[in-house]
PDB file of N, CA and C in Angstrom:
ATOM      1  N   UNK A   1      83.285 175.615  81.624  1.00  0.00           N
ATOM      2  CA  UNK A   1      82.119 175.017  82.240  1.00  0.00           C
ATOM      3  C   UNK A   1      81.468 174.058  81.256  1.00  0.00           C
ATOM      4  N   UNK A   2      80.964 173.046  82.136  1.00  0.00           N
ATOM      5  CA  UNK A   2      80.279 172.079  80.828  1.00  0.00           C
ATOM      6  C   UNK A   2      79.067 172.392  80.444  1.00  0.00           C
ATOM      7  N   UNK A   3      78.800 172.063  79.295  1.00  0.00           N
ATOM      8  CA  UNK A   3      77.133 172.129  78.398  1.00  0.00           C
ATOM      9  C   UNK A   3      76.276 171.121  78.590  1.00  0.00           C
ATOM     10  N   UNK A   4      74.853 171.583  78.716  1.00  0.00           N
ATOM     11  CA  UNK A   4      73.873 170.265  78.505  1.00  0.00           C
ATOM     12  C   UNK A   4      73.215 170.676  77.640  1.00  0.00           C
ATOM     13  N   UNK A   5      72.541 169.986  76.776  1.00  0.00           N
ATOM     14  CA  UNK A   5      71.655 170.166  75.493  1.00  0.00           C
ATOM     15  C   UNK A   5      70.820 169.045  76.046  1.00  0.00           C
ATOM     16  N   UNK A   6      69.296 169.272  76.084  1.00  0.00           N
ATOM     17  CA  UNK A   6      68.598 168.099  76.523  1.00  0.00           C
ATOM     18  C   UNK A   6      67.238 168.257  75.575  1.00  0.00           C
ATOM     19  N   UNK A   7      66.715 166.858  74.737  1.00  0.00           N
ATOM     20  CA  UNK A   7      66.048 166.688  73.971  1.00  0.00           C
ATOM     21  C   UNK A   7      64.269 167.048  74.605  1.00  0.00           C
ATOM     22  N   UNK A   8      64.395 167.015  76.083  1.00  0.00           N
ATOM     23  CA  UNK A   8      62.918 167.218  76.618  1.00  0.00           C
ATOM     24  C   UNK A   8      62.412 168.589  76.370  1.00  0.00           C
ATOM     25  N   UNK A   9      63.882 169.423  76.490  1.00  0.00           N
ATOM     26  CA  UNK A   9      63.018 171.006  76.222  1.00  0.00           C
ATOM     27  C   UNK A   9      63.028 171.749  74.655  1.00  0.00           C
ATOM     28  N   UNK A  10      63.117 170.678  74.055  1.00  0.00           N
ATOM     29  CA  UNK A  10      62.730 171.256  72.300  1.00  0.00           C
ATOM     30  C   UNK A  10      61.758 170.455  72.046  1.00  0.00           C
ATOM     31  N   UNK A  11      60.466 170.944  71.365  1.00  0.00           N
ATOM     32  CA  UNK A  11      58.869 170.536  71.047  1.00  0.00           C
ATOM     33  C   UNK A  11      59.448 169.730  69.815  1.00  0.00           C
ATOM     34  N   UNK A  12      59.253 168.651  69.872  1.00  0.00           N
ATOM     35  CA  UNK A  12      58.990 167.166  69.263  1.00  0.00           C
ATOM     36  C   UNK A  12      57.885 166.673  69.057  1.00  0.00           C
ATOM     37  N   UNK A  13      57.774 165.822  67.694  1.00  0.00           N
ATOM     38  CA  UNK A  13      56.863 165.090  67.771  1.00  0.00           C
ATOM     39  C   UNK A  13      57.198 163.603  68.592  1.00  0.00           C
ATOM     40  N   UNK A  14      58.610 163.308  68.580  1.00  0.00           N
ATOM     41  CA  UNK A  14      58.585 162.210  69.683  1.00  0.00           C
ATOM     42  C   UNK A  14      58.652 162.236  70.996  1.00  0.00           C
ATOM     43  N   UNK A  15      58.965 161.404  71.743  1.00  0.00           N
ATOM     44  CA  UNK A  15      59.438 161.907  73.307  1.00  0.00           C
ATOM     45  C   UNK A  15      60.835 161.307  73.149  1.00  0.00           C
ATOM     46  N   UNK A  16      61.731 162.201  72.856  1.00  0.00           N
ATOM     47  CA  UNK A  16      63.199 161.936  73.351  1.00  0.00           C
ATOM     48  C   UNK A  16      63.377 162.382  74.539  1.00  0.00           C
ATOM     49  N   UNK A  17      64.047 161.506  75.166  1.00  0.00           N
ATOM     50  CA  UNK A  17      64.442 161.862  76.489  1.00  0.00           C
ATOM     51  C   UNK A  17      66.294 162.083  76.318  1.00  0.00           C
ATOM     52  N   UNK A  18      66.955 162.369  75.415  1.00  0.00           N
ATOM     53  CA  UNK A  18      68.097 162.465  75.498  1.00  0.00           C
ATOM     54  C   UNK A  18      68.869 162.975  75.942  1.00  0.00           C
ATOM     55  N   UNK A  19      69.703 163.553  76.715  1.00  0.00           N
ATOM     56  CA  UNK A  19      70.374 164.647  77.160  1.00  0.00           C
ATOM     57  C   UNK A  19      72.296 164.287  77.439  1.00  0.00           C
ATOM     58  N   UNK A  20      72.634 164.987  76.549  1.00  0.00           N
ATOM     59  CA  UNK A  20      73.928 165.036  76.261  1.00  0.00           C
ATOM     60  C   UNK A  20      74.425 166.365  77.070  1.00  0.00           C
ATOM     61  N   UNK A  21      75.715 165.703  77.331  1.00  0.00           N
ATOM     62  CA  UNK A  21      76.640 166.929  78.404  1.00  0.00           C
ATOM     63  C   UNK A  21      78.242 166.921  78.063  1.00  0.00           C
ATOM     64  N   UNK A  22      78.820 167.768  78.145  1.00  0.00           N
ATOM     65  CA  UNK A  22      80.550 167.636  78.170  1.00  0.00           C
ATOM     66  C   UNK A  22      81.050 169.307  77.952  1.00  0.00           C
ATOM     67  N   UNK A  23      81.857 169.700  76.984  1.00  0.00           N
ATOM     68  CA  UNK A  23      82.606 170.528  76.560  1.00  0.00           C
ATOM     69  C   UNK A  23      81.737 171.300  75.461  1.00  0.00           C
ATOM     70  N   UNK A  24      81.429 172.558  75.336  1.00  0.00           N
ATOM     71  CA  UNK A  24      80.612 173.141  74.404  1.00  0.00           C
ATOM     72  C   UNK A  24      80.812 172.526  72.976  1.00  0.00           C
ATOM     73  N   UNK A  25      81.557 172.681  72.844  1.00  0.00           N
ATOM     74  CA  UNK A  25      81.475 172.029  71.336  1.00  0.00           C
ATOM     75  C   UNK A  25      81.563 170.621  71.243  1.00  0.00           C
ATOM     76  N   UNK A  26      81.536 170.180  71.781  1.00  0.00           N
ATOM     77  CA  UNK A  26      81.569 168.345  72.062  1.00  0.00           C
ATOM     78  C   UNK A  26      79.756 168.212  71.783  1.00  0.00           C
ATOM     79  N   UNK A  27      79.051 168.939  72.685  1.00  0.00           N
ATOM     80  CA  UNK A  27      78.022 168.750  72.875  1.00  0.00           C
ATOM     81  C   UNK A  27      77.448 169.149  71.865  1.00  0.00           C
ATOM     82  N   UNK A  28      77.462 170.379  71.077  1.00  0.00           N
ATOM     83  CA  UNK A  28      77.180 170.819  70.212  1.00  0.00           C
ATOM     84  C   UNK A  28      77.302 169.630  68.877  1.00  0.00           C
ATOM     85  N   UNK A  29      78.540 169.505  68.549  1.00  0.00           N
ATOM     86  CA  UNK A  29      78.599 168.457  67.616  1.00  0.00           C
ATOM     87  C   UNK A  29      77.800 166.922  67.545  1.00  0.00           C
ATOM     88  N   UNK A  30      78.085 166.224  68.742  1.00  0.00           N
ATOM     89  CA  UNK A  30      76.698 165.183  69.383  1.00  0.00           C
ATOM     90  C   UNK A  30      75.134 165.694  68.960  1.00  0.00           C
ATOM     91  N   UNK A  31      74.789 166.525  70.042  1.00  0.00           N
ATOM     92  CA  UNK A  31      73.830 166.889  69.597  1.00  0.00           C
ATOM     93  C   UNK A  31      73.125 167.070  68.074  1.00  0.00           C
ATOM     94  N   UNK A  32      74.280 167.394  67.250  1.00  0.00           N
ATOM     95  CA  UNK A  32      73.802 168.028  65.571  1.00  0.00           C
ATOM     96  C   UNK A  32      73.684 166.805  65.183  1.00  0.00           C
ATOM     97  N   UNK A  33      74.166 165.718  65.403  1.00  0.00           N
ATOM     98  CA  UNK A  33      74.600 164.601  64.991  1.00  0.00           C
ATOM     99  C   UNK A  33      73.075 163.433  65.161  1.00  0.00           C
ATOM    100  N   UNK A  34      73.176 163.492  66.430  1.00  0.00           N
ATOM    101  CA  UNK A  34      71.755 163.351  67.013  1.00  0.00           C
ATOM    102  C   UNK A  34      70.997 163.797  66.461  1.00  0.00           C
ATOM    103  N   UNK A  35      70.192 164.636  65.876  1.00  0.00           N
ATOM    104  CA  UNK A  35      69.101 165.563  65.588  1.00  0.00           C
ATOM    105  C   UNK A  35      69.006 165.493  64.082  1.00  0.00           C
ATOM    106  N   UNK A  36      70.347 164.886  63.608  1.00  0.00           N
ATOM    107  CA  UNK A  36      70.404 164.408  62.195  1.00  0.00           C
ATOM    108  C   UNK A  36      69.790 162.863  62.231  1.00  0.00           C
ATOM    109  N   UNK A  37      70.294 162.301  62.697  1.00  0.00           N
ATOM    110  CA  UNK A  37      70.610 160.782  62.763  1.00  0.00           C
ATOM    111  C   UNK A  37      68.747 160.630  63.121  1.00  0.00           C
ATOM    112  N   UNK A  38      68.275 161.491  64.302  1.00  0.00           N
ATOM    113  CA  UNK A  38      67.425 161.031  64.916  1.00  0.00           C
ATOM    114  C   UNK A  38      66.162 160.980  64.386  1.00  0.00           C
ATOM    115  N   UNK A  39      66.660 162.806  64.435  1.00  0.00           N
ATOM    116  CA  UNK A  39      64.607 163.698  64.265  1.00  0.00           C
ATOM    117  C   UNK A  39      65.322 163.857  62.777  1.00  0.00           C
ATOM    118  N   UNK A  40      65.946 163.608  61.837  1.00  0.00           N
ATOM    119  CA  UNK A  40      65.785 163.867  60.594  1.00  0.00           C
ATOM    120  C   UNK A  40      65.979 165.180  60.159  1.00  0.00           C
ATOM    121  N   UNK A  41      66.759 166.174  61.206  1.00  0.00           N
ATOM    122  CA  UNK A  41      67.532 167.692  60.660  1.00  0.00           C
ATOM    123  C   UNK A  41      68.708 167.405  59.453  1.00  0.00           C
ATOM    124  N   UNK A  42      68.928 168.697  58.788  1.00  0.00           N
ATOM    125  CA  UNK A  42      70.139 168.696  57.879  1.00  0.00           C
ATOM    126  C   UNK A  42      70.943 169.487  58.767  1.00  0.00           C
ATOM    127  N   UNK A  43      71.861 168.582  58.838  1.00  0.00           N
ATOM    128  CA  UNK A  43      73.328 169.416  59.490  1.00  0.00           C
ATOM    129  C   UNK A  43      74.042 170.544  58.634  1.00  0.00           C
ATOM    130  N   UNK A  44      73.484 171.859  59.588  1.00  0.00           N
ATOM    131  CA  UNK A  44      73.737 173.078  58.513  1.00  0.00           C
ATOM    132  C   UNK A  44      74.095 173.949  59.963  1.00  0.00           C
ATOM    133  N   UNK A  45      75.098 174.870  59.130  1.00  0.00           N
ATOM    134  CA  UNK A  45      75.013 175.812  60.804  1.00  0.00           C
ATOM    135  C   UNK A  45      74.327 176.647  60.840  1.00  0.00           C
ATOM    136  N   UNK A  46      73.250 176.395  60.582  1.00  0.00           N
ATOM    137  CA  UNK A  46      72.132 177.575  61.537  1.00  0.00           C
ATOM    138  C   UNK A  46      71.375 176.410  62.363  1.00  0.00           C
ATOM    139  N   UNK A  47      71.431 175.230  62.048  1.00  0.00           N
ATOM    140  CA  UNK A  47      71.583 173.997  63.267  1.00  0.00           C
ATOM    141  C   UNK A  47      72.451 174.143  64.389  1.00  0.00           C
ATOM    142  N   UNK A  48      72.980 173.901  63.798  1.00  0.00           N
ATOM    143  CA  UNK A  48      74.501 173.814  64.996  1.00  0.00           C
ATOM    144  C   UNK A  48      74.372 175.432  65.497  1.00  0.00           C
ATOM    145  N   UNK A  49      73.705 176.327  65.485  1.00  0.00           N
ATOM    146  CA  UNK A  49      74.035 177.730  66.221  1.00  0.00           C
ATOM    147  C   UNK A  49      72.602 177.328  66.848  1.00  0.00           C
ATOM    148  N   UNK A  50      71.771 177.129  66.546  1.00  0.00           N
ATOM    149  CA  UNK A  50      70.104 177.188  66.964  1.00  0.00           C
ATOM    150  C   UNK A  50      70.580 176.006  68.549  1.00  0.00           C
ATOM    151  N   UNK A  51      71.356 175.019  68.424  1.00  0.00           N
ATOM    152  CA  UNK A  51      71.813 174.367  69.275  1.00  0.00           C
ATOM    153  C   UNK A  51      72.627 174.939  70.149  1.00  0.00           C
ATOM    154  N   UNK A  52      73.384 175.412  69.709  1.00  0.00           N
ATOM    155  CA  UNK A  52      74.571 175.993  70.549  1.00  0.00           C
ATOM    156  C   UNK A  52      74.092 177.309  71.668  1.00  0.00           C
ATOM    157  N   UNK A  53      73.085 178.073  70.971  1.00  0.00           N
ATOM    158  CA  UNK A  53      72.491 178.963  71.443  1.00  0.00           C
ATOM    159  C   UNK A  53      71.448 178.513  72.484  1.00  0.00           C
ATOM    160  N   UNK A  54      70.917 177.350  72.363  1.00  0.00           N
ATOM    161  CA  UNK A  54      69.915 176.525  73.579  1.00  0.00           C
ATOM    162  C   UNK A  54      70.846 175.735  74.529  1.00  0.00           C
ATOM    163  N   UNK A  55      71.786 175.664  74.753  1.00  0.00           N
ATOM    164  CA  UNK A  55      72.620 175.359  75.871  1.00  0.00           C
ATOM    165  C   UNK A  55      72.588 175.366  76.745  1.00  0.00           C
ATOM    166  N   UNK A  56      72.674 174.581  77.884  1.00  0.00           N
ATOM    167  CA  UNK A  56      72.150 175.396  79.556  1.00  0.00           C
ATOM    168  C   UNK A  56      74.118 174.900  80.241  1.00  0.00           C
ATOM    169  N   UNK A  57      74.249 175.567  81.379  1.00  0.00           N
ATOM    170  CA  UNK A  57      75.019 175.314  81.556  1.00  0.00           C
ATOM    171  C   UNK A  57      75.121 173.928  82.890  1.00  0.00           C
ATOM    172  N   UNK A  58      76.088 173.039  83.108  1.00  0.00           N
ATOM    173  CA  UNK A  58      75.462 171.654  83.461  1.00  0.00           C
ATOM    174  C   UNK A  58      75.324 172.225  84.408  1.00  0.00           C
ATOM    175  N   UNK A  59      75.300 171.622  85.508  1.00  0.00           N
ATOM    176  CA  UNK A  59      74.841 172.030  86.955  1.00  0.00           C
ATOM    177  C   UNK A  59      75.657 170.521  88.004  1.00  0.00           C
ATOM    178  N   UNK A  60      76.645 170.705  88.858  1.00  0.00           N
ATOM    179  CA  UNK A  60      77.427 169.945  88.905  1.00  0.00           C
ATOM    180  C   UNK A  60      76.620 169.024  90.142  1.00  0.00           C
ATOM    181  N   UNK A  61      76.583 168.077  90.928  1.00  0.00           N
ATOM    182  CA  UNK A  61      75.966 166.580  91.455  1.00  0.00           C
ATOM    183  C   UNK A  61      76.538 166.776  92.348  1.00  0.00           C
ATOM    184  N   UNK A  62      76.069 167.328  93.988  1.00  0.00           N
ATOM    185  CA  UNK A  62      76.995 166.762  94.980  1.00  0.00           C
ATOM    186  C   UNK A  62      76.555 165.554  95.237  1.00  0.00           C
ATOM    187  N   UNK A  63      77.526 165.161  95.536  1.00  0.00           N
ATOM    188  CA  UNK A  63      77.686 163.515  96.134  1.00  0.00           C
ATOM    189  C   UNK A  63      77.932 163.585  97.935  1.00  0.00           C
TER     190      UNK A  63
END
């Protein structure tokens, strides 16, 4: 099943609206990457688990 990690439901001081989706660890890795790059985290794994552990699962679009 795919992952979403979405930047609206972690308390920021900015407003990211980001939200990344795919394969658990796809997302996971993006995300860490993101959160490095972005909000200025150190990519450490208690990052990458604190992420991995806030995961929702996607929710699929009928068309």
């Amino acid at each position: 099943m795919r992952k979403v990690a979405d930047c609206r439901q972690v308390p920021s001081d900015t407003t990211c609206t980001l939200t990344i989706s795919g394969e658990e660890d796809e997302v996971v890795r993006a995300a860490s990457e993101h959160a490095v790059s972005v909000h200025g985290h150190s990519d450490t794994p208690d990052l990458r688990e604190e992420i991995r552990s806030s995961l929702k699962d996607d929710v699929p679009q009928h068309t």
